[in-house]
C-alpha atoms as a PDB file:
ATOM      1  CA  UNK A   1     -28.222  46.149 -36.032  1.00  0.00           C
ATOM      2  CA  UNK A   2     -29.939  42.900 -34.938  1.00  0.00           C
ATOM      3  CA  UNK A   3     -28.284  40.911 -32.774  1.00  0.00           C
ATOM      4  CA  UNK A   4     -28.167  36.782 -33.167  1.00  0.00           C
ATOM      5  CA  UNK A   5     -30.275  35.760 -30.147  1.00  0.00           C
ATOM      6  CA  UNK A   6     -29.945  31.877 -30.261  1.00  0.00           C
ATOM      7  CA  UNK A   7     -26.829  30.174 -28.725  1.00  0.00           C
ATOM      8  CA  UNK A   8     -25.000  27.678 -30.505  1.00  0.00           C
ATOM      9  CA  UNK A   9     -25.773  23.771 -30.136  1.00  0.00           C
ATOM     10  CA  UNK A  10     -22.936  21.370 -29.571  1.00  0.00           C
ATOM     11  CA  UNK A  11     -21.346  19.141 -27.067  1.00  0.00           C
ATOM     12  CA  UNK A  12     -18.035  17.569 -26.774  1.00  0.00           C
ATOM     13  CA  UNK A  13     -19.276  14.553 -28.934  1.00  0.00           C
ATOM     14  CA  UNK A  14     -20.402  16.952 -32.156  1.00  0.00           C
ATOM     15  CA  UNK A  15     -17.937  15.809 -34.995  1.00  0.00           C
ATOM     16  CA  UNK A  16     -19.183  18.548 -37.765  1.00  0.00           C
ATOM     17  CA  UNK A  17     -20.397  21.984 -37.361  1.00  0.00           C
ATOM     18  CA  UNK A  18     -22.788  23.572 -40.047  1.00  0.00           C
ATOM     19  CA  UNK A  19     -23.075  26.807 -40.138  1.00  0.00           C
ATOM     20  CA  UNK A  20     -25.957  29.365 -41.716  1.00  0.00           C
ATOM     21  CA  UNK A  21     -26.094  32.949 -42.334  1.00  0.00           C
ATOM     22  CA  UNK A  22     -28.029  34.768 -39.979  1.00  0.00           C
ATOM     23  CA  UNK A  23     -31.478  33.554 -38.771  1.00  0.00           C
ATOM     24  CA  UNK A  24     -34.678  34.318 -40.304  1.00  0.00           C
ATOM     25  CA  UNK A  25     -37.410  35.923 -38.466  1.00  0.00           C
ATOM     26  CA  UNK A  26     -39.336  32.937 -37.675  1.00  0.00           C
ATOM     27  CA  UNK A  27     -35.733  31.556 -36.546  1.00  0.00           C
ATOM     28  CA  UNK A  28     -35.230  34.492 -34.072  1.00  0.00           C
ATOM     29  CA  UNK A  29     -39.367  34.707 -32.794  1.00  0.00           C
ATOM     30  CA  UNK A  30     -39.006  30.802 -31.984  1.00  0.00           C
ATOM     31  CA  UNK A  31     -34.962  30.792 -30.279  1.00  0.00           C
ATOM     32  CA  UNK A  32     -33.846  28.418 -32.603  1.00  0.00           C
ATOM     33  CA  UNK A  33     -32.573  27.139 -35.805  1.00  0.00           C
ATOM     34  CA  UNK A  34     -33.750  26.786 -39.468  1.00  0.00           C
ATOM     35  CA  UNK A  35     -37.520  27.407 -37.786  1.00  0.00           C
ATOM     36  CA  UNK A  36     -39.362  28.689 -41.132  1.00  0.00           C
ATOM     37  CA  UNK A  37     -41.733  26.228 -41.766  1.00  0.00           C
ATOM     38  CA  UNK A  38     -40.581  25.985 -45.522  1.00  0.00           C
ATOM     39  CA  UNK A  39     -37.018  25.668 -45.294  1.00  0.00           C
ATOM     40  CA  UNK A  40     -36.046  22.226 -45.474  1.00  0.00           C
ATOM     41  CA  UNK A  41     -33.238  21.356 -43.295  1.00  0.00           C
ATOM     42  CA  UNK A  42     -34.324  19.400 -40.578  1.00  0.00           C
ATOM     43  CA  UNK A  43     -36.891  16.849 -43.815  1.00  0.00           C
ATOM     44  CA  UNK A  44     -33.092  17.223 -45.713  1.00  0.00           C
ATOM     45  CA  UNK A  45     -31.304  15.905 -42.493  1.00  0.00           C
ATOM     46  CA  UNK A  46     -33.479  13.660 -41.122  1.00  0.00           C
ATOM     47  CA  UNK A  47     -33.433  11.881 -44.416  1.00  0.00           C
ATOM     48  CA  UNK A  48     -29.441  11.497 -44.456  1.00  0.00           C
ATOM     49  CA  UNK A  49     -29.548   9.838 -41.068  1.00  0.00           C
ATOM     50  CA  UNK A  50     -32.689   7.823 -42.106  1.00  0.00           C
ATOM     51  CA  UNK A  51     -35.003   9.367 -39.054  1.00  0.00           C
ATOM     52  CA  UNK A  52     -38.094  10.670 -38.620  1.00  0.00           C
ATOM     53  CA  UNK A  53     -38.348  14.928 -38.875  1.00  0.00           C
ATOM     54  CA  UNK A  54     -37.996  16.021 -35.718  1.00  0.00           C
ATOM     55  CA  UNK A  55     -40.928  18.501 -34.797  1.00  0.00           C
ATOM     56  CA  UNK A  56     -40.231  20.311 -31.173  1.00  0.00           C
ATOM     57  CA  UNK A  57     -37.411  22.000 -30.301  1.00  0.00           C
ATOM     58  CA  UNK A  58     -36.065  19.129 -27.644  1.00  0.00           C
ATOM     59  CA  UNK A  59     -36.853  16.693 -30.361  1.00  0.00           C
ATOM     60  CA  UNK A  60     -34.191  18.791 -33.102  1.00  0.00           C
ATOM     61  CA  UNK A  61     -31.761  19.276 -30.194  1.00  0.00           C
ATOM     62  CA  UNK A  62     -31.596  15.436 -29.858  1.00  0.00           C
ATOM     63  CA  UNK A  63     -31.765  14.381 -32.885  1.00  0.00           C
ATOM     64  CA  UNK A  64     -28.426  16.677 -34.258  1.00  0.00           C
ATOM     65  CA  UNK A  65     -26.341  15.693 -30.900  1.00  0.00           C
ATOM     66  CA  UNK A  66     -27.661  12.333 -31.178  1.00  0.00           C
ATOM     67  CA  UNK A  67     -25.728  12.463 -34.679  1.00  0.00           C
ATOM     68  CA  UNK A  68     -22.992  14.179 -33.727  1.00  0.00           C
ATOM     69  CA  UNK A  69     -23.704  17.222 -35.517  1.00  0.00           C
ATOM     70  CA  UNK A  70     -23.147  20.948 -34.244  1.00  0.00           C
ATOM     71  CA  UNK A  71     -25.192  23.952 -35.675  1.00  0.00           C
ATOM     72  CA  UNK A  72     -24.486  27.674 -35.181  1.00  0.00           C
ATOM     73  CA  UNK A  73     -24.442  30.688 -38.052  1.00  0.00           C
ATOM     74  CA  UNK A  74     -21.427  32.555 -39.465  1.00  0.00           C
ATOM     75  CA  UNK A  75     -22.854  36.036 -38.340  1.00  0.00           C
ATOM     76  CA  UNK A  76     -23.554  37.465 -35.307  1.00  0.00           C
ATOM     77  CA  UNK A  77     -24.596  40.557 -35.713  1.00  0.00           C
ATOM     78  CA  UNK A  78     -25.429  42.472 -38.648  1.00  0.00           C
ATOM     79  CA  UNK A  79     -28.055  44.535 -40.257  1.00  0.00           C
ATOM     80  CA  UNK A  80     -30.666  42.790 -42.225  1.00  0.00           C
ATOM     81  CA  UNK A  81     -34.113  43.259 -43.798  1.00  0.00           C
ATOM     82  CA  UNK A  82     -36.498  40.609 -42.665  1.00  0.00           C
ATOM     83  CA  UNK A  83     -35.118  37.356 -43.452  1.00  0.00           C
ATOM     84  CA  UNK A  84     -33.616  38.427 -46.798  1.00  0.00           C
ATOM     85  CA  UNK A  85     -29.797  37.309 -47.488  1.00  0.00           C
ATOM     86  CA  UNK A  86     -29.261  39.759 -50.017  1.00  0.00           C
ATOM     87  CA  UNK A  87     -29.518  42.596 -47.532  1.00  0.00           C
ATOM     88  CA  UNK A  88     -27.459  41.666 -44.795  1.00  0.00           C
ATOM     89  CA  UNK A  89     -24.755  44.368 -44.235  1.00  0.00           C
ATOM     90  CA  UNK A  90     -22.389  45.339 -41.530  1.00  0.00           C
ATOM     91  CA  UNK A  91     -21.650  41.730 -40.570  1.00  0.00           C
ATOM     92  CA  UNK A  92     -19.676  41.128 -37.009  1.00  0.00           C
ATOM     93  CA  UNK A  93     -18.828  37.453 -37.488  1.00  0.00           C
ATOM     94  CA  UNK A  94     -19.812  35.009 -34.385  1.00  0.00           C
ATOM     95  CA  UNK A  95     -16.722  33.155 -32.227  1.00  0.00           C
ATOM     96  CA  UNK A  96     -16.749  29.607 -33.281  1.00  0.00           C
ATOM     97  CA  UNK A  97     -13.694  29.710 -30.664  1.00  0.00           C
ATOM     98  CA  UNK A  98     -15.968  28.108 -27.636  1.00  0.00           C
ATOM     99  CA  UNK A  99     -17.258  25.354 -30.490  1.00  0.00           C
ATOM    100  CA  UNK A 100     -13.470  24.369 -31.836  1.00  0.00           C
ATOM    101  CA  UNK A 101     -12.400  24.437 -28.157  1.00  0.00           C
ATOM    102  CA  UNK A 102     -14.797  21.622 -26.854  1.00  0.00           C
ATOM    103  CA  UNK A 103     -15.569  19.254 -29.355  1.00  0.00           C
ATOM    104  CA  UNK A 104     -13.717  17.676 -31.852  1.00  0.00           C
ATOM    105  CA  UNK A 105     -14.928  19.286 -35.083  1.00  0.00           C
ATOM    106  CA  UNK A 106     -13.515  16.624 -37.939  1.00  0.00           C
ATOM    107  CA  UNK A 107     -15.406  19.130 -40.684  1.00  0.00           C
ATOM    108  CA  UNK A 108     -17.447  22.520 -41.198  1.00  0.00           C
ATOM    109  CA  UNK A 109     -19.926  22.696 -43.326  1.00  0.00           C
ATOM    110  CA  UNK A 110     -22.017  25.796 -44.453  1.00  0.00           C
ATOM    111  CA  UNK A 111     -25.178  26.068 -45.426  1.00  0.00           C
ATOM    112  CA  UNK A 112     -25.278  28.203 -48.746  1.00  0.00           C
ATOM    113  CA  UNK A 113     -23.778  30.415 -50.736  1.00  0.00           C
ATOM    114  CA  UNK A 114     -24.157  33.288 -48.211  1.00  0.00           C
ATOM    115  CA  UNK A 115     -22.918  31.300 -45.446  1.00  0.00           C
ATOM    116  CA  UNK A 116     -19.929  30.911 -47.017  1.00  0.00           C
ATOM    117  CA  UNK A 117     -19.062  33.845 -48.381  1.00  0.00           C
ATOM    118  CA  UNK A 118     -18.960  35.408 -44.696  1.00  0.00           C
ATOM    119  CA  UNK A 119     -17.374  32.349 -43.315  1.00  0.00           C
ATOM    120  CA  UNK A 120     -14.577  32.858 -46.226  1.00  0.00           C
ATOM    121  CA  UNK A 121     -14.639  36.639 -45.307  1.00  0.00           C
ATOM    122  CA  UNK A 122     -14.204  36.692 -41.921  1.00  0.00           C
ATOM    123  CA  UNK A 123     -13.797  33.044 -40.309  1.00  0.00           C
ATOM    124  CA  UNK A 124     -11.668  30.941 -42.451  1.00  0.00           C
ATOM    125  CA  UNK A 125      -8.612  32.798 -41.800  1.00  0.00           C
ATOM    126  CA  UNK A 126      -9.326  33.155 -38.408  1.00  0.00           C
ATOM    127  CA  UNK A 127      -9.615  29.637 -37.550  1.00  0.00           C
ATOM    128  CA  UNK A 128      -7.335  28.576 -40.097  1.00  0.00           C
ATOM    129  CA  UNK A 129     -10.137  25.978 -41.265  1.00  0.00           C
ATOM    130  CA  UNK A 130     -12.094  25.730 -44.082  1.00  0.00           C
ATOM    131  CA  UNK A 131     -15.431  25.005 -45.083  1.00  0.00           C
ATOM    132  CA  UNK A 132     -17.762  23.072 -47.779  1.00  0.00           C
ATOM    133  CA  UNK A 133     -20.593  24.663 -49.069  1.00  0.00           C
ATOM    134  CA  UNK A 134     -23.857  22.613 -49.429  1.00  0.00           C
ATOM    135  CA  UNK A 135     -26.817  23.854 -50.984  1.00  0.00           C
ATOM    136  CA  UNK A 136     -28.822  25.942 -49.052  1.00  0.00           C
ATOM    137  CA  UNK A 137     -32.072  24.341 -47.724  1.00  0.00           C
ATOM    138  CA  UNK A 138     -34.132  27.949 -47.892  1.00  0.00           C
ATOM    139  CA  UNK A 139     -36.974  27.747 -49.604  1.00  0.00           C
ATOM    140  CA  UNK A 140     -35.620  30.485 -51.778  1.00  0.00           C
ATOM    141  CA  UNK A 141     -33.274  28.148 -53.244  1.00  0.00           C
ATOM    142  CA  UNK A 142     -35.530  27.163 -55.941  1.00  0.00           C
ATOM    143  CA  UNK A 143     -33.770  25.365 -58.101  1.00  0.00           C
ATOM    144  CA  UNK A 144     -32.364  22.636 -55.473  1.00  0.00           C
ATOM    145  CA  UNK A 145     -35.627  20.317 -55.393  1.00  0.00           C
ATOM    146  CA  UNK A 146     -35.428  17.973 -52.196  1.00  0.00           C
ATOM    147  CA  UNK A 147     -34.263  14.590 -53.385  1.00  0.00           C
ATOM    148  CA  UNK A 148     -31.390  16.844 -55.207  1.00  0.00           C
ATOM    149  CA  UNK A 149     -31.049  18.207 -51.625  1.00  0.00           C
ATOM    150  CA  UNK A 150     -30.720  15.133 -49.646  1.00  0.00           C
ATOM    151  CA  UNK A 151     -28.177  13.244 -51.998  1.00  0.00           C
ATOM    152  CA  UNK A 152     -25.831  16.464 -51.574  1.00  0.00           C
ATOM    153  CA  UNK A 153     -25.941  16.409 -47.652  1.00  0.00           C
ATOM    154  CA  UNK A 154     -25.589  12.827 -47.941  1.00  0.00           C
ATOM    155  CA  UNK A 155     -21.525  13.979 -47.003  1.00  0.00           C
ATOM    156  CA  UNK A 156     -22.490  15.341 -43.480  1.00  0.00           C
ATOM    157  CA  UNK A 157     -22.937  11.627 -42.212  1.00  0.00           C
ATOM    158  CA  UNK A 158     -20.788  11.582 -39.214  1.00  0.00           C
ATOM    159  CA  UNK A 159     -19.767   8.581 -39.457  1.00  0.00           C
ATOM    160  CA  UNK A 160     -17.658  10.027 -42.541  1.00  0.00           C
ATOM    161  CA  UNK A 161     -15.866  11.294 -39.919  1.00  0.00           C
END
């Protein structure tokens, strides 16, 4: 059972909350999110707020709560192979309780299939919220080229909300 070893990222300005899976190995080795070189959420959401990629951690930490945007995952804690989805198993879902509690979340959003399936499974009901799925930004959703990417996240801008 691995353990999710990064802590959420929000303040009481964030006005959506995406949410992944679990993190992927190079996620977990460097403490924060969406960290494999190949996955494409921070090109994918710098684009929608027309900014430059953020490169260093402090960098990605200001640029989402510069935008008003909380990240966390929907697990947190389960047992997984690698980075792999498809093996996760014996999910324990994280708390978005302290999230919800302190800012004013106008939408969740989740980042993939997977995401939302556990979010569906063991959140939604819990929070009594629901959530839209975007396409994932792994690099093992092939068939999702960038530009394709970047026109569906288009609906995160916060000032939707």
């Amino acid at each position: 059972m691995i353990t999710h070893p990064i802590n959420p990222l929000y303040d009481k300005n964030s006005k959506i909350l995406i949410l992944g899976s679990f993190p992927s190995v190079k996620s977990r080795e460097a403490m924060f999110f969406y960290d494999h070189p190949q996955n494409r959420f921070w090109k994918v959401t710098a684009a929608v707020f027309d900014s430059p990629v953020p490169e260093t951690v402090d960098e990605k930490r200001k640029f989402l709560l510069s935008n008003g945007i909380a990240v966390w995952d929907v697990i947190g804690r389960c047992d997984i192979q690698g980075s792999a989805d498809t093996t996760i198993k014996n999910v324990v879902p994280n708390d978005l309780t302290p999230i919800l509690s302190t800012a004013e979340i106008k939408q969740i959003f989740v980042n993939g299939k997977t995401a939302e399936k556990y979010f569906n499974k063991y959140i939604r009901d819990r929070i009594n919220r629901t959530a839209v799925c975007l396409p994932s930004t792994s690099p093992a959703n092939a068939a999702w080229n960038i530009e394709k990417l970047i026109e569906a996240w288009k609906i995160i801008k916060t000032e939707n909300f």
